[in-house]
C-alpha atoms as a PDB file:
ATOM      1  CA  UNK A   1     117.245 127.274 123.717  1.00  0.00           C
ATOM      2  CA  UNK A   2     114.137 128.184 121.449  1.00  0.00           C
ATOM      3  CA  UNK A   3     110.976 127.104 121.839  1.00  0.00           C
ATOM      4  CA  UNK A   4     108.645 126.640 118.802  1.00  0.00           C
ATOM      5  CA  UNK A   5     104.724 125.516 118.964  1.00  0.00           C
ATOM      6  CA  UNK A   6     100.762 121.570 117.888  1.00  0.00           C
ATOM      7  CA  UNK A   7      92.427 102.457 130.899  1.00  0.00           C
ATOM      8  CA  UNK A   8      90.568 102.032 129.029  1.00  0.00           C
ATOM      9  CA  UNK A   9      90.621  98.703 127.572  1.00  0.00           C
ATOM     10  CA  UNK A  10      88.857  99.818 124.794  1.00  0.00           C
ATOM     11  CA  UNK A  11      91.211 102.063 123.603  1.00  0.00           C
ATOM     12  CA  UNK A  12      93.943 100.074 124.348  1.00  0.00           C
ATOM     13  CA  UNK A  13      92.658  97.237 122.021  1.00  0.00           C
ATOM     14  CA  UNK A  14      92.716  99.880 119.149  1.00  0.00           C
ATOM     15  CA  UNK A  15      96.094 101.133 119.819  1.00  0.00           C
ATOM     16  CA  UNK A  16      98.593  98.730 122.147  1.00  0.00           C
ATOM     17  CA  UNK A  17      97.536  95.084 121.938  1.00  0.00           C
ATOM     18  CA  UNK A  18     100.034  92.786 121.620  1.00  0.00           C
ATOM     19  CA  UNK A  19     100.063  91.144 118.142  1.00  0.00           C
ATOM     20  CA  UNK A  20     102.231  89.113 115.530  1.00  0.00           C
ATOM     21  CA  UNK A  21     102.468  91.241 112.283  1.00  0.00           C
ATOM     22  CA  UNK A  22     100.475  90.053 109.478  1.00  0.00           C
ATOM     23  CA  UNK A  23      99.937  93.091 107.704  1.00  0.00           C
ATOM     24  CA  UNK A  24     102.773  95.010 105.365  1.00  0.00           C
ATOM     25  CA  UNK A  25     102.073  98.732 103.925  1.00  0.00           C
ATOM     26  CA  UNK A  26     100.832  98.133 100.976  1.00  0.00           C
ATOM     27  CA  UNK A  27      97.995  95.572 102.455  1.00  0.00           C
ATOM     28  CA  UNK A  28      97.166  98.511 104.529  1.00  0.00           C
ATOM     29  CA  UNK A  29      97.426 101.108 102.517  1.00  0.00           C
ATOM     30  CA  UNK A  30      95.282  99.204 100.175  1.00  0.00           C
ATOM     31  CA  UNK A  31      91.877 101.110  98.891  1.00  0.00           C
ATOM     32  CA  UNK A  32      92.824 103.822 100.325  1.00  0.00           C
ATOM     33  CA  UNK A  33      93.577 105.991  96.587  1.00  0.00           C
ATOM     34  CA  UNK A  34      91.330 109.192  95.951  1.00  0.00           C
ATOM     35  CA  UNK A  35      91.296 109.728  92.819  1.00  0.00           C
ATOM     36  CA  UNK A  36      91.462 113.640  92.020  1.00  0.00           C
ATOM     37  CA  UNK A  37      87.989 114.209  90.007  1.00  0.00           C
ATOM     38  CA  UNK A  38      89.148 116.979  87.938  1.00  0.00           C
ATOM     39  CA  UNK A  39      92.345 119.332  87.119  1.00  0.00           C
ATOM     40  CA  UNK A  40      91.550 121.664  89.715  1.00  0.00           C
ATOM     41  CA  UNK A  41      91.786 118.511  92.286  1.00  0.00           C
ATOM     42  CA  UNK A  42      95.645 117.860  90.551  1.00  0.00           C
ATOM     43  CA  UNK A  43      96.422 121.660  90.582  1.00  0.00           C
ATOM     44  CA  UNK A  44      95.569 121.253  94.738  1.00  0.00           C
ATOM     45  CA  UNK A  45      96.792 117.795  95.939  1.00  0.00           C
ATOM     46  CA  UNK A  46     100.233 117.596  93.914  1.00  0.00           C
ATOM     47  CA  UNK A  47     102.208 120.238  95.351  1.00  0.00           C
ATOM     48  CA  UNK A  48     101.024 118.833  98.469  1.00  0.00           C
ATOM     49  CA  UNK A  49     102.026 115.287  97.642  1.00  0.00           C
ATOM     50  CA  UNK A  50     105.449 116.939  96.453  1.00  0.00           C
ATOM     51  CA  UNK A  51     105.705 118.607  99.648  1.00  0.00           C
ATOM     52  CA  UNK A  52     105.948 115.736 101.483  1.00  0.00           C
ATOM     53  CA  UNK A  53     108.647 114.196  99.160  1.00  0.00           C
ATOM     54  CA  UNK A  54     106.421 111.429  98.151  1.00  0.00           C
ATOM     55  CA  UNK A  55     107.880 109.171  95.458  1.00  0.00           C
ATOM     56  CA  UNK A  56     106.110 108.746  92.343  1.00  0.00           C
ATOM     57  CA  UNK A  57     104.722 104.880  93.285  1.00  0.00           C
ATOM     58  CA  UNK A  58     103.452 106.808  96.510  1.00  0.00           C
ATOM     59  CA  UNK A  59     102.112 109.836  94.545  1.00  0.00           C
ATOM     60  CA  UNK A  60     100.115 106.496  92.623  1.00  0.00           C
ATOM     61  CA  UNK A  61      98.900 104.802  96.113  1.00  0.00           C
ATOM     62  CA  UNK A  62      97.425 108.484  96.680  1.00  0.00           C
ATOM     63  CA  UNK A  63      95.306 109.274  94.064  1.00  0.00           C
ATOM     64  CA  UNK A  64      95.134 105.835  91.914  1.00  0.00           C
ATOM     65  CA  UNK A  65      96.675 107.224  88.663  1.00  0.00           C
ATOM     66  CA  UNK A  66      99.177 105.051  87.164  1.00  0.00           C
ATOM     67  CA  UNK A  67     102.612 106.777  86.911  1.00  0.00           C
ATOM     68  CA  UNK A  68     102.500 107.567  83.506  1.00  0.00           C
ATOM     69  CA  UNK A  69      99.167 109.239  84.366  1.00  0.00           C
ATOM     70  CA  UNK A  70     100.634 111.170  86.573  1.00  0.00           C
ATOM     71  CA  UNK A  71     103.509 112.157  84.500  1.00  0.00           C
ATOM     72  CA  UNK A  72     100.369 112.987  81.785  1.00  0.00           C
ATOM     73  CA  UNK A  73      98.904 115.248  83.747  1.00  0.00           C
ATOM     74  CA  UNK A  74     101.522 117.227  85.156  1.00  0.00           C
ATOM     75  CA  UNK A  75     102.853 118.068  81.549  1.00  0.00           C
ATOM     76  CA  UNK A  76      99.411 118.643  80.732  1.00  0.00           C
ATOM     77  CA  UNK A  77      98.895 121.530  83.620  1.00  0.00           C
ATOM     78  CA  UNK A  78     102.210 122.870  83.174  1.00  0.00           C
ATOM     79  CA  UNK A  79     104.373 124.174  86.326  1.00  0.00           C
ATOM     80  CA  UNK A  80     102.723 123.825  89.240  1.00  0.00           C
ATOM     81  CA  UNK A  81     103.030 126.337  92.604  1.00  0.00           C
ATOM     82  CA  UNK A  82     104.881 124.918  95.613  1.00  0.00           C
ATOM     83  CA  UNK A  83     103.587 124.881  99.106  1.00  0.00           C
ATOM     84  CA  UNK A  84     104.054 128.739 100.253  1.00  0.00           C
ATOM     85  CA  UNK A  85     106.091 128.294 103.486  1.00  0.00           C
ATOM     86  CA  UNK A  86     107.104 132.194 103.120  1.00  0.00           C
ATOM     87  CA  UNK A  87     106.932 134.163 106.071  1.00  0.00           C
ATOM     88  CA  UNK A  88     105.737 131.155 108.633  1.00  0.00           C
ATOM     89  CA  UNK A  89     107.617 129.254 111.146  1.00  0.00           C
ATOM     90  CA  UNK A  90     105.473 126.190 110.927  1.00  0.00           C
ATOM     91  CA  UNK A  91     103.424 124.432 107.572  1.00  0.00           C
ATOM     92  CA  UNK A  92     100.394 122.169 108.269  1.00  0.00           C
ATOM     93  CA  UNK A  93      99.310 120.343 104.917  1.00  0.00           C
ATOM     94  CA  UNK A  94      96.357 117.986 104.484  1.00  0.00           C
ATOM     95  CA  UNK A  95      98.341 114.258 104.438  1.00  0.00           C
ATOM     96  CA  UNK A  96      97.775 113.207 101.311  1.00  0.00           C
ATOM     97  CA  UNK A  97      97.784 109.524 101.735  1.00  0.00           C
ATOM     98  CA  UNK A  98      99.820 107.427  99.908  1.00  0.00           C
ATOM     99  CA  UNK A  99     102.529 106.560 102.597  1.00  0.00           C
ATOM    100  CA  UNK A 100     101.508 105.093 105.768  1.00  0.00           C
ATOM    101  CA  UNK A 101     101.863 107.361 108.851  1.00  0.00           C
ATOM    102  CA  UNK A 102     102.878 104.282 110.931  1.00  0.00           C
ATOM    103  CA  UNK A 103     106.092 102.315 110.916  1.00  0.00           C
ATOM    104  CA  UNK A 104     104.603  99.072 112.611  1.00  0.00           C
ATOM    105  CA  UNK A 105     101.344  97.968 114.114  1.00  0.00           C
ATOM    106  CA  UNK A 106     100.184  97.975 110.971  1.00  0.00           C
ATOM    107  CA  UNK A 107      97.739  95.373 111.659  1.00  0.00           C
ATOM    108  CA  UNK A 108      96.028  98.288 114.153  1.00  0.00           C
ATOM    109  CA  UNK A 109      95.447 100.795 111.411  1.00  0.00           C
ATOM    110  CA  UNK A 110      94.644  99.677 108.040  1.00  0.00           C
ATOM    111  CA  UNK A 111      93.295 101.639 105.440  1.00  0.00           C
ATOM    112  CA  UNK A 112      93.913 104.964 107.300  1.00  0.00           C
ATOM    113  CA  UNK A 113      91.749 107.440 106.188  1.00  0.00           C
ATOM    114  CA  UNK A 114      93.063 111.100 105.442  1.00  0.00           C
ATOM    115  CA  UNK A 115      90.500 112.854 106.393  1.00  0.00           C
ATOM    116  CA  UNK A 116      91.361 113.359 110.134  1.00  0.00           C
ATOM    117  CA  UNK A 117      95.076 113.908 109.504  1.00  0.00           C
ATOM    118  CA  UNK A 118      97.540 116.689 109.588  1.00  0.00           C
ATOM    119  CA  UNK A 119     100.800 117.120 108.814  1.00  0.00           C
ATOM    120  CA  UNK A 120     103.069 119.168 110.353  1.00  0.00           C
ATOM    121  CA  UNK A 121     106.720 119.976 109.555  1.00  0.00           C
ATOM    122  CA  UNK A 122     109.292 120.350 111.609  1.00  0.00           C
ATOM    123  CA  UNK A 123     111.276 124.533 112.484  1.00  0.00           C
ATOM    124  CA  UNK A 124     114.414 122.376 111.901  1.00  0.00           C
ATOM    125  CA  UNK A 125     114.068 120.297 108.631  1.00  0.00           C
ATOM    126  CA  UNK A 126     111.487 121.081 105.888  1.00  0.00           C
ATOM    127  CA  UNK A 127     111.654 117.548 104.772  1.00  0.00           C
ATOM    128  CA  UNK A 128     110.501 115.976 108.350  1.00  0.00           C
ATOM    129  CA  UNK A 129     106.992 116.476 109.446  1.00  0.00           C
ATOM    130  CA  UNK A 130     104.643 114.731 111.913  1.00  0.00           C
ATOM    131  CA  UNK A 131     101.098 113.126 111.190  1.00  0.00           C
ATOM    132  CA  UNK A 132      98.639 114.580 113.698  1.00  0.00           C
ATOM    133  CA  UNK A 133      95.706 112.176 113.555  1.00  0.00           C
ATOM    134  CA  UNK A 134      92.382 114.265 115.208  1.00  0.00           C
ATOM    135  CA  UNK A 135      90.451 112.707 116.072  1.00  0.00           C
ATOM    136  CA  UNK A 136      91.783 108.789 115.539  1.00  0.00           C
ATOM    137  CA  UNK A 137      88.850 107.261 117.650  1.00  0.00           C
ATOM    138  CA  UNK A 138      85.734 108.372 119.995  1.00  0.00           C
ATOM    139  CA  UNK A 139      84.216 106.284 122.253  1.00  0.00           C
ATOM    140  CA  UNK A 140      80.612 106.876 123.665  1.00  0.00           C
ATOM    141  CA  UNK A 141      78.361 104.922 125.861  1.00  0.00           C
ATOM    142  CA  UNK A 142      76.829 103.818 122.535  1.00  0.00           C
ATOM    143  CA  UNK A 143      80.134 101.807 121.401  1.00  0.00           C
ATOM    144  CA  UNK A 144      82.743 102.775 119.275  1.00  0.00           C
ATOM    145  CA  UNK A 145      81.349 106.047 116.941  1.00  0.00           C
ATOM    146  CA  UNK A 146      84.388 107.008 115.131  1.00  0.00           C
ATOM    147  CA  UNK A 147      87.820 105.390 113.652  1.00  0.00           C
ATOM    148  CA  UNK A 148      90.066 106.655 111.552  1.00  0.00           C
ATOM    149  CA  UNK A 149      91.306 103.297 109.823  1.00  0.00           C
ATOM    150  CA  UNK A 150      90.119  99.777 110.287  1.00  0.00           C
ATOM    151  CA  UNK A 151      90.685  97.843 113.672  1.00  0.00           C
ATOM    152  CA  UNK A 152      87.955  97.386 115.838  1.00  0.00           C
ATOM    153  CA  UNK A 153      84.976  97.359 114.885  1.00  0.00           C
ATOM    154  CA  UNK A 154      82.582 100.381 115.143  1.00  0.00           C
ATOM    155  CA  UNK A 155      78.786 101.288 115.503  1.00  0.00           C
ATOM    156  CA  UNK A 156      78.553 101.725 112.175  1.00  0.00           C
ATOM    157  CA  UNK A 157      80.388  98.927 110.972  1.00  0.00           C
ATOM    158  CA  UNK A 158      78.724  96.455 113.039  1.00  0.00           C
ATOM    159  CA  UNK A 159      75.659  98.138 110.689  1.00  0.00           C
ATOM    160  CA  UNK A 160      77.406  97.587 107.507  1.00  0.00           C
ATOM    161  CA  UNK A 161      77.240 101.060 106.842  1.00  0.00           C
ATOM    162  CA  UNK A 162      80.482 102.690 105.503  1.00  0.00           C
ATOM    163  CA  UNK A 163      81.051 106.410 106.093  1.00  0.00           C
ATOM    164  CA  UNK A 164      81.890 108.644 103.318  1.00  0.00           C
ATOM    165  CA  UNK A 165      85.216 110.247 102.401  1.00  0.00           C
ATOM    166  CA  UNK A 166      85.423 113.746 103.488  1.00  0.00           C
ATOM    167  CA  UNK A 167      88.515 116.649 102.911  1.00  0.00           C
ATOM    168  CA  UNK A 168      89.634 119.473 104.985  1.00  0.00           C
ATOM    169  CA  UNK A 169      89.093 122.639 103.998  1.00  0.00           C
ATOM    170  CA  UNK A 170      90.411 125.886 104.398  1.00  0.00           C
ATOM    171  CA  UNK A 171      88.590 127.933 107.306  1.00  0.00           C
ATOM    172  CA  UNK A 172      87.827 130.959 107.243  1.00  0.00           C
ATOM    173  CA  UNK A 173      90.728 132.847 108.869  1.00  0.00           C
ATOM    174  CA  UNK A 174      92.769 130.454 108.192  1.00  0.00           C
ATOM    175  CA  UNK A 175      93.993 127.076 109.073  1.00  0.00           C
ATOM    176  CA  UNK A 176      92.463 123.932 108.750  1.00  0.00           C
ATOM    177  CA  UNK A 177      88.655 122.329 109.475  1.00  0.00           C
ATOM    178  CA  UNK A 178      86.776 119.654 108.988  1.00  0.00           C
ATOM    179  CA  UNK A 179      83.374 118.327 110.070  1.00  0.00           C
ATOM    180  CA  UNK A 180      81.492 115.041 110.072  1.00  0.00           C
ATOM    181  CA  UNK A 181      77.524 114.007 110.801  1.00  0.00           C
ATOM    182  CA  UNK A 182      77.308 110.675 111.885  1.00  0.00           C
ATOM    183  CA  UNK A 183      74.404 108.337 110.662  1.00  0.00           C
ATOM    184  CA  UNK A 184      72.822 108.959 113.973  1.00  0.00           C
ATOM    185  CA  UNK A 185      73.165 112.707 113.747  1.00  0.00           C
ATOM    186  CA  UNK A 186      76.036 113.136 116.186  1.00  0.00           C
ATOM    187  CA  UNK A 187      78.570 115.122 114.803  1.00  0.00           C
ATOM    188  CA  UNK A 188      82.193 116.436 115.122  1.00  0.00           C
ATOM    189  CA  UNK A 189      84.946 118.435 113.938  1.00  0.00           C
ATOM    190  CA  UNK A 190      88.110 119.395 114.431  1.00  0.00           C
ATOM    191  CA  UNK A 191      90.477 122.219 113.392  1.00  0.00           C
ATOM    192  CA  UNK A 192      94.300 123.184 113.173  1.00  0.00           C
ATOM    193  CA  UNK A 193      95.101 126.974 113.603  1.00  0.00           C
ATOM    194  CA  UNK A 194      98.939 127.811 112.977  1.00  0.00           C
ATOM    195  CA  UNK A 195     100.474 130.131 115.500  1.00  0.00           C
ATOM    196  CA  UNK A 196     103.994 131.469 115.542  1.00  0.00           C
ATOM    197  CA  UNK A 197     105.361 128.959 118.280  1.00  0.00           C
ATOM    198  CA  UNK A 198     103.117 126.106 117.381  1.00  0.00           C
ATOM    199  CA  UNK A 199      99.620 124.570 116.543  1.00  0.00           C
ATOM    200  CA  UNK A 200      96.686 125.072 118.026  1.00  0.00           C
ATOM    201  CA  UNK A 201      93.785 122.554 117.610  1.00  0.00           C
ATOM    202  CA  UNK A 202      90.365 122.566 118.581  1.00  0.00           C
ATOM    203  CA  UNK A 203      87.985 119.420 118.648  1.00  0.00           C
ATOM    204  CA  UNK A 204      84.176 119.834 118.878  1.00  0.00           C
ATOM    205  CA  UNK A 205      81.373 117.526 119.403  1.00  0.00           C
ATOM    206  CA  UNK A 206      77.267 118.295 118.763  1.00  0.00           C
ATOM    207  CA  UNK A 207      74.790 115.915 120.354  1.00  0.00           C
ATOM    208  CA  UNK A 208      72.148 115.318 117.180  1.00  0.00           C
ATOM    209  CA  UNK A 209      70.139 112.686 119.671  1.00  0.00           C
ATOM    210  CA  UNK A 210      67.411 112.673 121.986  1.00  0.00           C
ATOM    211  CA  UNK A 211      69.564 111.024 125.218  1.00  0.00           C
ATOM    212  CA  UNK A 212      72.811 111.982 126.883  1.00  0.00           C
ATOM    213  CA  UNK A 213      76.274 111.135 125.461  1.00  0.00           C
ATOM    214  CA  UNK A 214      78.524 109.697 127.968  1.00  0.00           C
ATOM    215  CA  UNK A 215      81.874 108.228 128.340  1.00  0.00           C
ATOM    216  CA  UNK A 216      83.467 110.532 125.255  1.00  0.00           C
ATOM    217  CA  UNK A 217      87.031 109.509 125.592  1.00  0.00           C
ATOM    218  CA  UNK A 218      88.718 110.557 122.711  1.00  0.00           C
ATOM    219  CA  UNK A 219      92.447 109.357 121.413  1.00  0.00           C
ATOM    220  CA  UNK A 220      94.255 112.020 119.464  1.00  0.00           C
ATOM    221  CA  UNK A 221      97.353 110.348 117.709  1.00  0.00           C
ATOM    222  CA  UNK A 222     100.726 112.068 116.993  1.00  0.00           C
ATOM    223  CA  UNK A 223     102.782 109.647 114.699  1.00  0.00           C
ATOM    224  CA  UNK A 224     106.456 110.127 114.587  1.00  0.00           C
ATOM    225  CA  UNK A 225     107.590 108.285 111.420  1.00  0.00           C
ATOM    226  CA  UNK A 226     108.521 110.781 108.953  1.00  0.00           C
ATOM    227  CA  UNK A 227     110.535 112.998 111.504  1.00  0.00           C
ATOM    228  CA  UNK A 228     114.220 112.819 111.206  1.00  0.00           C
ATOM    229  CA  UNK A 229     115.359 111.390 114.560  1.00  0.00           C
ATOM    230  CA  UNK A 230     112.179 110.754 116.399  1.00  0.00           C
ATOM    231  CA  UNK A 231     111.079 107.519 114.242  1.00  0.00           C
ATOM    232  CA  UNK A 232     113.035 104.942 116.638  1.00  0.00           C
ATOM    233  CA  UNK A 233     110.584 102.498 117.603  1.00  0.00           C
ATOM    234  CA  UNK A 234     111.214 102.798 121.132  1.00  0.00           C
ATOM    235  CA  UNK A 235     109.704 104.256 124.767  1.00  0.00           C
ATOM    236  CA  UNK A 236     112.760 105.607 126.113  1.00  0.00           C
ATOM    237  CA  UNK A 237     113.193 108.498 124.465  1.00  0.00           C
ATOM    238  CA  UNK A 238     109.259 109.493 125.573  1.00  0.00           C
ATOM    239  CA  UNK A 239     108.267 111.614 128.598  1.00  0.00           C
ATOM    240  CA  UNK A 240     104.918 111.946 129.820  1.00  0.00           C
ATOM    241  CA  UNK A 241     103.790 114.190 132.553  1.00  0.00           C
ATOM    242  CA  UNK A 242      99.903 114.564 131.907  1.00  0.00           C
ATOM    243  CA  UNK A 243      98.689 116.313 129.991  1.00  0.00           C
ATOM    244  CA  UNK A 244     101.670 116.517 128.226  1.00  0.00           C
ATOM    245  CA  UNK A 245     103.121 113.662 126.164  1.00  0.00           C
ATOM    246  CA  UNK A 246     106.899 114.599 124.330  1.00  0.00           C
ATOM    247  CA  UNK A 247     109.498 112.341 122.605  1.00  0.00           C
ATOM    248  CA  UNK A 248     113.011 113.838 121.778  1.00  0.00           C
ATOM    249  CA  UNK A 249     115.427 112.607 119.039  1.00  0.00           C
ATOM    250  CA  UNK A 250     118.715 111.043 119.040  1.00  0.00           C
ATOM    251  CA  UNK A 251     120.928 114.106 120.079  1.00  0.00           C
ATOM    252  CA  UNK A 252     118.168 114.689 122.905  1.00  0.00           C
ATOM    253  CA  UNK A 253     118.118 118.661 121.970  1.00  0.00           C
ATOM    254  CA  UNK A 254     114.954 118.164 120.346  1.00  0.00           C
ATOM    255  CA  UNK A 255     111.676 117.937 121.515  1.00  0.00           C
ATOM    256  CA  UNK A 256     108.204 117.441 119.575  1.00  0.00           C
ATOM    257  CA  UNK A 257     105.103 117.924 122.703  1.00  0.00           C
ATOM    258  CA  UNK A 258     101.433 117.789 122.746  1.00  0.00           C
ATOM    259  CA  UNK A 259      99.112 118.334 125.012  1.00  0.00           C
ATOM    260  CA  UNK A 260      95.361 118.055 125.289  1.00  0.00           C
ATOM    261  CA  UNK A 261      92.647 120.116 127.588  1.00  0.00           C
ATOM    262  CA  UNK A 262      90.508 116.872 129.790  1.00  0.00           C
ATOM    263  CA  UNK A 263      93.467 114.399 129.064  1.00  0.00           C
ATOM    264  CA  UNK A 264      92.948 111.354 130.717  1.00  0.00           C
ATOM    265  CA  UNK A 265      95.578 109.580 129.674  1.00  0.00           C
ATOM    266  CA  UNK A 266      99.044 110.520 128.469  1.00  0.00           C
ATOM    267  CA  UNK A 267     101.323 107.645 126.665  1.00  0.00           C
ATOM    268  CA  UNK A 268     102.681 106.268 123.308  1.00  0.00           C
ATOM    269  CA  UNK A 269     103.122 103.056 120.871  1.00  0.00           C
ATOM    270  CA  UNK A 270     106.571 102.176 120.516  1.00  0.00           C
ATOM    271  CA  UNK A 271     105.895 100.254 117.065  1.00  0.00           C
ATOM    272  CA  UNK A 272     104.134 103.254 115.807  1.00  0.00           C
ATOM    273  CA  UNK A 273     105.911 104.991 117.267  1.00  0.00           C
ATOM    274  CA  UNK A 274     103.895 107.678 117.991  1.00  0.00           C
ATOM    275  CA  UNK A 275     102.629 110.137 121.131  1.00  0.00           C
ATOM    276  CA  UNK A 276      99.153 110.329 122.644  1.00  0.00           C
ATOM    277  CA  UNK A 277      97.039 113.202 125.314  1.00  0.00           C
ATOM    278  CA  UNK A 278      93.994 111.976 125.075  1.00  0.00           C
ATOM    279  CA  UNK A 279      91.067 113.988 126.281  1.00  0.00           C
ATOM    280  CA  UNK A 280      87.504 113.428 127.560  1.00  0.00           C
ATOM    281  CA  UNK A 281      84.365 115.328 126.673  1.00  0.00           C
ATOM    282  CA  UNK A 282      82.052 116.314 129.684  1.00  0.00           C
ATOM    283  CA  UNK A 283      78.840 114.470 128.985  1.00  0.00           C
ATOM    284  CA  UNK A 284      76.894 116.114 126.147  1.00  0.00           C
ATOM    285  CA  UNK A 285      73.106 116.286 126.626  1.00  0.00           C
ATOM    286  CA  UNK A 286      70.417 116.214 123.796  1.00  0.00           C
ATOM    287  CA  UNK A 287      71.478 119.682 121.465  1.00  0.00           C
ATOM    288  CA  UNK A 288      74.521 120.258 123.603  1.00  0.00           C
ATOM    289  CA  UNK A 289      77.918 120.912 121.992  1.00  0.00           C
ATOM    290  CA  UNK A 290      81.391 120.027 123.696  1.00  0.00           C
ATOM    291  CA  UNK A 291      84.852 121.650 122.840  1.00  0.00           C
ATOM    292  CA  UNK A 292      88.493 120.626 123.496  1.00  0.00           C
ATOM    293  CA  UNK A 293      91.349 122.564 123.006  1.00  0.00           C
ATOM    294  CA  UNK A 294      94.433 121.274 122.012  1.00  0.00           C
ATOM    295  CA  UNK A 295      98.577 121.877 121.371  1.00  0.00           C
ATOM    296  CA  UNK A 296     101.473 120.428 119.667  1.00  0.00           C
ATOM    297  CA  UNK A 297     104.709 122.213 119.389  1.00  0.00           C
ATOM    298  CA  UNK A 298     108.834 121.851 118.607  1.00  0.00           C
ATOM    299  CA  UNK A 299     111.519 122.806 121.653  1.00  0.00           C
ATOM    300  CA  UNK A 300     114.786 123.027 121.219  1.00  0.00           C
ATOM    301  CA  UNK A 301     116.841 122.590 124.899  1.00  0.00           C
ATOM    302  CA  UNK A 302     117.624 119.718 127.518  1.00  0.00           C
ATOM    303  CA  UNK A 303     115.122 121.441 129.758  1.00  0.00           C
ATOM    304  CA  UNK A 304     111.670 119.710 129.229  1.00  0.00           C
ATOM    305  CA  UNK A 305     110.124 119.534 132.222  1.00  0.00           C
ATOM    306  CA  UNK A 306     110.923 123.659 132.182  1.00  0.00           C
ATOM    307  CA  UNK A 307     109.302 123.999 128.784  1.00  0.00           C
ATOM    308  CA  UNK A 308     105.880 122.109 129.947  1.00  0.00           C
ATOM    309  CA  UNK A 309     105.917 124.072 133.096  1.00  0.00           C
ATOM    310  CA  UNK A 310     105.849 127.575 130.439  1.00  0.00           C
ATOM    311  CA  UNK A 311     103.170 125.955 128.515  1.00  0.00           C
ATOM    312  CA  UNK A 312     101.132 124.813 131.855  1.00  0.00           C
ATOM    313  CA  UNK A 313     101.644 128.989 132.826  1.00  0.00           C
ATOM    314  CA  UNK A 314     100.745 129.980 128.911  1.00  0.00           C
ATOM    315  CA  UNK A 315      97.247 128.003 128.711  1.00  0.00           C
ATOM    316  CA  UNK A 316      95.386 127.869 132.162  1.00  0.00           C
ATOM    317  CA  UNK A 317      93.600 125.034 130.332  1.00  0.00           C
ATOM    318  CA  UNK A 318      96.594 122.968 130.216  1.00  0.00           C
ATOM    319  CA  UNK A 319      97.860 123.867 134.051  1.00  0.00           C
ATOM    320  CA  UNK A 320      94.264 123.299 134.938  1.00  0.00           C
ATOM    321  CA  UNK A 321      94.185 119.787 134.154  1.00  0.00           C
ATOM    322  CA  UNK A 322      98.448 118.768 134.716  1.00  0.00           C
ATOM    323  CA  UNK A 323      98.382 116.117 137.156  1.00  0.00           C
ATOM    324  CA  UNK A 324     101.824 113.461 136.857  1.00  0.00           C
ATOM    325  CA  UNK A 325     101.826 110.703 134.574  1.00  0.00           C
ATOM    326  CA  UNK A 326     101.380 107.256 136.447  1.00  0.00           C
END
């Protein structure tokens, strides 16, 4: 076998309530174009796009150019590089928008917002990847600070005050990071390391006010859709044991698993479909900054519950917190 690694009724109403579908994927994918702002933009987000196979009425939904545009400008800039996947087991892209990370309960995530996602493609298939949504929501004491599509309403929309787009960037080292300040000068982050048997992610969280933050339950979404064999919209083929939360594919000899450090909750959305750990920051006084370490990676065996109990011995964070899955 190989092994290669990345009650909340609020949460529930962002996630699992029951509702009648009213919303297709191009409603909710609707607004959601960035247009690149100069060549240099193209010369980045294209081979992306193209590593994710996206069509060219996708590729359109992504950046807002027409497809003749598009066509335009890649004659224009000549041939472009492809994603370098040379020498590494695993490739985590930005996700470029332009095709919905969800099959269904659409209605639950419209307009979802790039910013927070990740893709990352499968050891087995270069064409398959998952979308690794981090964060997809925070809760506080103060309401509802962050989500990473439109649902619920938040703090800020309540406010009428819209958040601006941000990108990842490349961090030093490498991988992947982003950060974000909040109008009330919380902020957070979050960033994607690749290691040679999986992904290692880190979530952060700065206090920016002058009382305690409480009640930080965070939901950290793994969505399924684009991975050959995984996308059935279904719970049987799930297995949680918290903090670990794994669906295999039709053969059952594969395996995608996450986990999260403080996971208070390990489940998934069958019309997503998609897998959730989701952690909890310790309360974060005035100044304070919390951390969260997180872990999503690809087995190949019938043997799960032996592959989380190598993972609980690998990270003491993860054994520290493994507790079974109600």
């Amino acid at each position: 076998m190989m092994a290669i690694g990345i009650w909340l009724a609020g949460c529930a109403l962002i996630a699992a309530e029951p509702t009648t579908a009213t919303v297709d994927e191009a409603t909710a994918m609707a607004g959601t174009a960035r247009k690149p702002q100069d060549d240099a933009e193209l010369r980045r987000w294209l081979p992306i796009m193209d590593h994710h196979r996206l069509t060219p009425r996708e590729i359109s939904i992504a950046t807002g150019m027409s497809e003749d545009e598009t066509a335009a400008a890649r004659a224009r800039l000549g041939p472009l590089p492809k994603v370098s996947t040379s020498g590494r087991n695993l490739v985590v892209l930005p996700y470029p928008g332009g095709r919905h990370p969800r099959i269904g309960f659409l209605d639950g995530a419209v307009g979802p917002q790039r910013e927070t996602k990740v893709s990352v493609f499968t050891p087995w298939d270069a064409a398959s990847y998952v979308v690794v949504d981090v964060p997809e929501a925070i809760w506080s004491n103060l309401g509802l600070l962050y989500l990473a599509h439109t649902h619920v309403p938040t703090v800020w929309s309540r406010q009428a005050i819209e958040l601006e787009p941000l990108e990842w960037r490349t961090a030093p080292g490498g991988g992947l990071e982003i950060e974000r300040v909040l109008p009330n000068g919380v902020a957070f982050g979050a960033r994607a390391n690749v290691e040679t048997d999986g992904v290692r992610f880190e979530l952060w969280l700065r206090n920016g006010t002058s009382a305690t933050l409480s009640d930080l339950r965070v939901q950290n979404c793994v969505m399924l859709r684009q991975a050959e064999g995984f996308a059935e919209q279904t719970e049987t083929n799930k297995r949680y044991r918290a903090p670990f939360a794994a669906a295999r594919d039709a053969t059952g000899q594969r395996w995608i698993i996450t986990a999260w450090e403080g996971c208070h909750r390990a489940w998934g959305n069958a019309p997503c479909p998609c897998l959730h750990s989701d952690p909890q920051f310790a309360d974060c006084g005035p100044g304070e900054t919390r951390r969260l370490r997180g872990w999503l990676s690809f087995y190949e065996g019938r043997e799960i519950e032996a592959e989380f109990d190598r993972l609980a011995a690998r990270f003491d964070w993860l054994r520290a917190n493994e507790e079974p899955a109600p």
